[in-house]
N, C-alpha and C. Protein backbone atom coordinates (compact mmCIF):
# COMPACT_ATOMS: atom_id res chain seq x y z
N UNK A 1 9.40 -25.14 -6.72
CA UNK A 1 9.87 -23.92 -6.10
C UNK A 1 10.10 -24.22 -4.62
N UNK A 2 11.31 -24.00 -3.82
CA UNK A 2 11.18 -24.06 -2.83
C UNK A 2 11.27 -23.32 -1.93
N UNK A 3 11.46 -23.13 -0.49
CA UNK A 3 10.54 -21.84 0.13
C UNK A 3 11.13 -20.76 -0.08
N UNK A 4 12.49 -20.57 -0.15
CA UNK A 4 13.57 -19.65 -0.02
C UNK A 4 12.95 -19.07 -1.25
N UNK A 5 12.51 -19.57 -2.72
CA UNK A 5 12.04 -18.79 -3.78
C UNK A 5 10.84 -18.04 -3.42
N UNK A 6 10.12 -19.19 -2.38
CA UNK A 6 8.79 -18.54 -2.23
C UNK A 6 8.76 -17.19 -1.64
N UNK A 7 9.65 -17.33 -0.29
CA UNK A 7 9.94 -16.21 0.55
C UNK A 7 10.25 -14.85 -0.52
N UNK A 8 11.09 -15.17 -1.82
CA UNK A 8 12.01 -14.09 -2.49
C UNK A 8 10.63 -13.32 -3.14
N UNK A 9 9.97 -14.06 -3.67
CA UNK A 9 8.69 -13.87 -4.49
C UNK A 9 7.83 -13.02 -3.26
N UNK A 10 7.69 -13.70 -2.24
CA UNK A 10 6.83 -12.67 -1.55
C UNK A 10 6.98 -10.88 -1.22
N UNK A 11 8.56 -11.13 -0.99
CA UNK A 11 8.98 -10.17 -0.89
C UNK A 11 9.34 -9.10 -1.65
N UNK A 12 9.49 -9.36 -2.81
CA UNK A 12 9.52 -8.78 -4.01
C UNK A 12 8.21 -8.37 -4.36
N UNK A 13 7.45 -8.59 -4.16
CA UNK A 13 5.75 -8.34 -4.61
C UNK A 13 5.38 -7.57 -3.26
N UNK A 14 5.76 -7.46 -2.01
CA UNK A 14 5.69 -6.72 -0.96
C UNK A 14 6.06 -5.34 -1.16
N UNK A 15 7.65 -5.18 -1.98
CA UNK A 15 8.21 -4.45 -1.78
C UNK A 15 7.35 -3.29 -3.46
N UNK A 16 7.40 -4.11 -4.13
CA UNK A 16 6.78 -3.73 -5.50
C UNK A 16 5.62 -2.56 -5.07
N UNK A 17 4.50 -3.70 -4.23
CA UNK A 17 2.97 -3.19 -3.73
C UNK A 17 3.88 -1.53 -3.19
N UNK A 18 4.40 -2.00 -1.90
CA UNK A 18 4.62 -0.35 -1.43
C UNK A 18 5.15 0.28 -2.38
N UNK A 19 6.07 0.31 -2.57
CA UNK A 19 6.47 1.40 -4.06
C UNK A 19 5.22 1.86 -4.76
N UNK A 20 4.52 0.85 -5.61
CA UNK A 20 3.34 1.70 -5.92
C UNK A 20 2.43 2.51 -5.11
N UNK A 21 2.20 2.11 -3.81
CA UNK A 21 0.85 2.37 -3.43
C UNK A 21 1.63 3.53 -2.25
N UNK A 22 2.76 3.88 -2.32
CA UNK A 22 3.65 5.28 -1.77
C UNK A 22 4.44 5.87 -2.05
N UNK A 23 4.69 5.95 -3.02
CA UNK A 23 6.17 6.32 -4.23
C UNK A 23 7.01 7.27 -2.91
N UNK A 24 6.28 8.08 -2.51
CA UNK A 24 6.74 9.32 -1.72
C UNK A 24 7.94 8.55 -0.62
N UNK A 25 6.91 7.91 0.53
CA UNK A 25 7.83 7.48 1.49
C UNK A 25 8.74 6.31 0.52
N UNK A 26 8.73 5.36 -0.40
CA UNK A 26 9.33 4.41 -0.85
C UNK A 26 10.62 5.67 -1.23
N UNK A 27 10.24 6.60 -2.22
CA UNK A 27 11.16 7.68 -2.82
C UNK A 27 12.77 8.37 -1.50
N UNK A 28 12.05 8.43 -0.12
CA UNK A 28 12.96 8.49 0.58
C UNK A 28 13.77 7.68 1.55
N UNK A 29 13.08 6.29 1.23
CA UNK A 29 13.94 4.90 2.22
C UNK A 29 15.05 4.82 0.83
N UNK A 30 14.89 5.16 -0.34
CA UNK A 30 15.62 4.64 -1.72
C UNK A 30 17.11 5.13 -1.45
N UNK A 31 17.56 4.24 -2.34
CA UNK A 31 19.11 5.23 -2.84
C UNK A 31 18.82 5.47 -4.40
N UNK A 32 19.87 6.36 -4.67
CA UNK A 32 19.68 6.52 -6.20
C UNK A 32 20.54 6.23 -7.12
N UNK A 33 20.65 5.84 -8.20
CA UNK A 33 21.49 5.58 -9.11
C UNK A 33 21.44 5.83 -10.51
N UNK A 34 22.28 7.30 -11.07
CA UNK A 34 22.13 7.74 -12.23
C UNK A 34 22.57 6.83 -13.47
N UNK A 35 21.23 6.46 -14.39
CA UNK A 35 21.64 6.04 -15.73
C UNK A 35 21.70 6.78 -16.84
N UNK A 36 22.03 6.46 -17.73
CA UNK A 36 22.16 7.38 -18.99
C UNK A 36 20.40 7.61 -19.09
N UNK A 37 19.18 7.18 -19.17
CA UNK A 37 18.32 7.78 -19.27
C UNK A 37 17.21 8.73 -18.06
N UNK A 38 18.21 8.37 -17.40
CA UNK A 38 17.95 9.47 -15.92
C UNK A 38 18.40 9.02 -14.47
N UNK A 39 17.76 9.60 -13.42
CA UNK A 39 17.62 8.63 -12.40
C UNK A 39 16.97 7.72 -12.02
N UNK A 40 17.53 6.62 -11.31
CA UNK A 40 16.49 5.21 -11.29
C UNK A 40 16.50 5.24 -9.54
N UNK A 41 15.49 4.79 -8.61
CA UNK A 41 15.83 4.81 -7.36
C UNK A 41 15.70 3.02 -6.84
N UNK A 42 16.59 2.67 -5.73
CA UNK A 42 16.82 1.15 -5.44
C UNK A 42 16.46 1.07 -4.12
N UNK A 43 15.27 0.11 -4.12
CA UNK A 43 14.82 -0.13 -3.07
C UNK A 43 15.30 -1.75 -2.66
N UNK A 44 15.80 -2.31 -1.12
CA UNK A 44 16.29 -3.26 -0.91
C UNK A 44 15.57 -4.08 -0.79
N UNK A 45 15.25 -5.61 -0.62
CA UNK A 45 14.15 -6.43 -0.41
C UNK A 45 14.48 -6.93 0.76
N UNK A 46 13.80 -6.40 1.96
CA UNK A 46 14.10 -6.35 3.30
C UNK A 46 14.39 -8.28 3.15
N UNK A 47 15.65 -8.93 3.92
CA UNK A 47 15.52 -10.19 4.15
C UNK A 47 16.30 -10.95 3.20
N UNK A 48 16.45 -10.49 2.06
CA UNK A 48 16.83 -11.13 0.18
C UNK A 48 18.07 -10.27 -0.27
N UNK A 49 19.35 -10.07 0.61
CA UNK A 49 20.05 -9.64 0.18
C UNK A 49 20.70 -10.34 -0.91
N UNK A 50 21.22 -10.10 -1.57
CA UNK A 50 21.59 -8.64 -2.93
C UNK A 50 20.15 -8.15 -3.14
N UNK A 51 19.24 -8.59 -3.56
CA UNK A 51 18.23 -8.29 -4.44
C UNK A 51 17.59 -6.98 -4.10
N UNK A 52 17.48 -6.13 -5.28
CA UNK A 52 17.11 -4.68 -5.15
C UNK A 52 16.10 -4.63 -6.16
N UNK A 53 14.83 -4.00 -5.63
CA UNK A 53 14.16 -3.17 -6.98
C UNK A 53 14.31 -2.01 -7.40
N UNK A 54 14.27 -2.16 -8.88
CA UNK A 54 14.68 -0.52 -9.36
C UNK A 54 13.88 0.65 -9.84
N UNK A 55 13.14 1.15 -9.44
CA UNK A 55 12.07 1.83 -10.03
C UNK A 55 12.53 3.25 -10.38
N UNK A 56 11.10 3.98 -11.41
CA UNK A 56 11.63 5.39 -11.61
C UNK A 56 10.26 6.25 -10.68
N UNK A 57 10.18 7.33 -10.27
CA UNK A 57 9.34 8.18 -9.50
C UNK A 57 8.32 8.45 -10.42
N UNK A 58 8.48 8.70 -11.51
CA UNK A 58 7.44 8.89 -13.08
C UNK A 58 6.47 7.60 -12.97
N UNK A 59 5.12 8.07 -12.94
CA UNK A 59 4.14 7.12 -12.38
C UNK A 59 3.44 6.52 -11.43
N UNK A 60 4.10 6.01 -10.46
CA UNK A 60 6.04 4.90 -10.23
C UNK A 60 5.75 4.33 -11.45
N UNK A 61 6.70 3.72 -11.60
CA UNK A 61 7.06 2.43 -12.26
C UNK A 61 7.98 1.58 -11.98
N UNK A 62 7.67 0.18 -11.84
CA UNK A 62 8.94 -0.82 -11.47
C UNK A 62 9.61 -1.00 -13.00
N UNK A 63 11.13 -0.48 -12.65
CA UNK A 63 12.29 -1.00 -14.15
C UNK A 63 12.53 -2.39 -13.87
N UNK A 64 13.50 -3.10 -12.88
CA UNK A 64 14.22 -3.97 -12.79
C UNK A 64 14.06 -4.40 -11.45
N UNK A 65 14.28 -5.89 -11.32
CA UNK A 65 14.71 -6.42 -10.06
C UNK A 65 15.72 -7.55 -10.39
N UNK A 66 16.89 -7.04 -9.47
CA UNK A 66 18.26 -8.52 -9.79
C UNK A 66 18.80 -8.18 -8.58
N UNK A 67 19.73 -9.10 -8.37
CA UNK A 67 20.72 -8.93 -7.45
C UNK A 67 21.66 -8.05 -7.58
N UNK A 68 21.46 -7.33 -6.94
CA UNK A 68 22.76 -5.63 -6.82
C UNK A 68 23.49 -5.17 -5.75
N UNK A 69 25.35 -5.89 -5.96
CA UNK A 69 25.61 -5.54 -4.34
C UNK A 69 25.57 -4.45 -3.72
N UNK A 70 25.52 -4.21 -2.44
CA UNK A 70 25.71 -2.78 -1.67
C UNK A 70 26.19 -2.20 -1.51
């Protein structure tokens, strides 16, 4: 793995942690994006552009993380 993965990994697990541990403020830095089974909200991975996480407010829960352009 080299650092650039490492960096992606950190940040992704940064961004994950807050989402869980604040849905609220994470809920209003988000954008949103309607799927056929509701709304999903996309949080950016400060540093790791494309890469977005996708979570739903129910819970939280993390859905997805990929690269998603802007």
């Amino acid at each position: 793995m080299d650092s650039g993965d490492i960096d992606l990994y950190n940040g992704l697990v940064t961004v994950c942690e807050f989402i869980l541990d604040n849905p609220a403020t994470a809920q209003r830095d988000s954008s949103a994006v309607t799927t056929n089974v509701g709304i999903r909200l996309r949080y950016a991975v400060p540093g790791h552009a494309p890469y977005k996480v996708f979570w739903a407010s129910e819970g939280p829960t993390i859905e997805a993380v990929f690269p998603y352009p802007t």
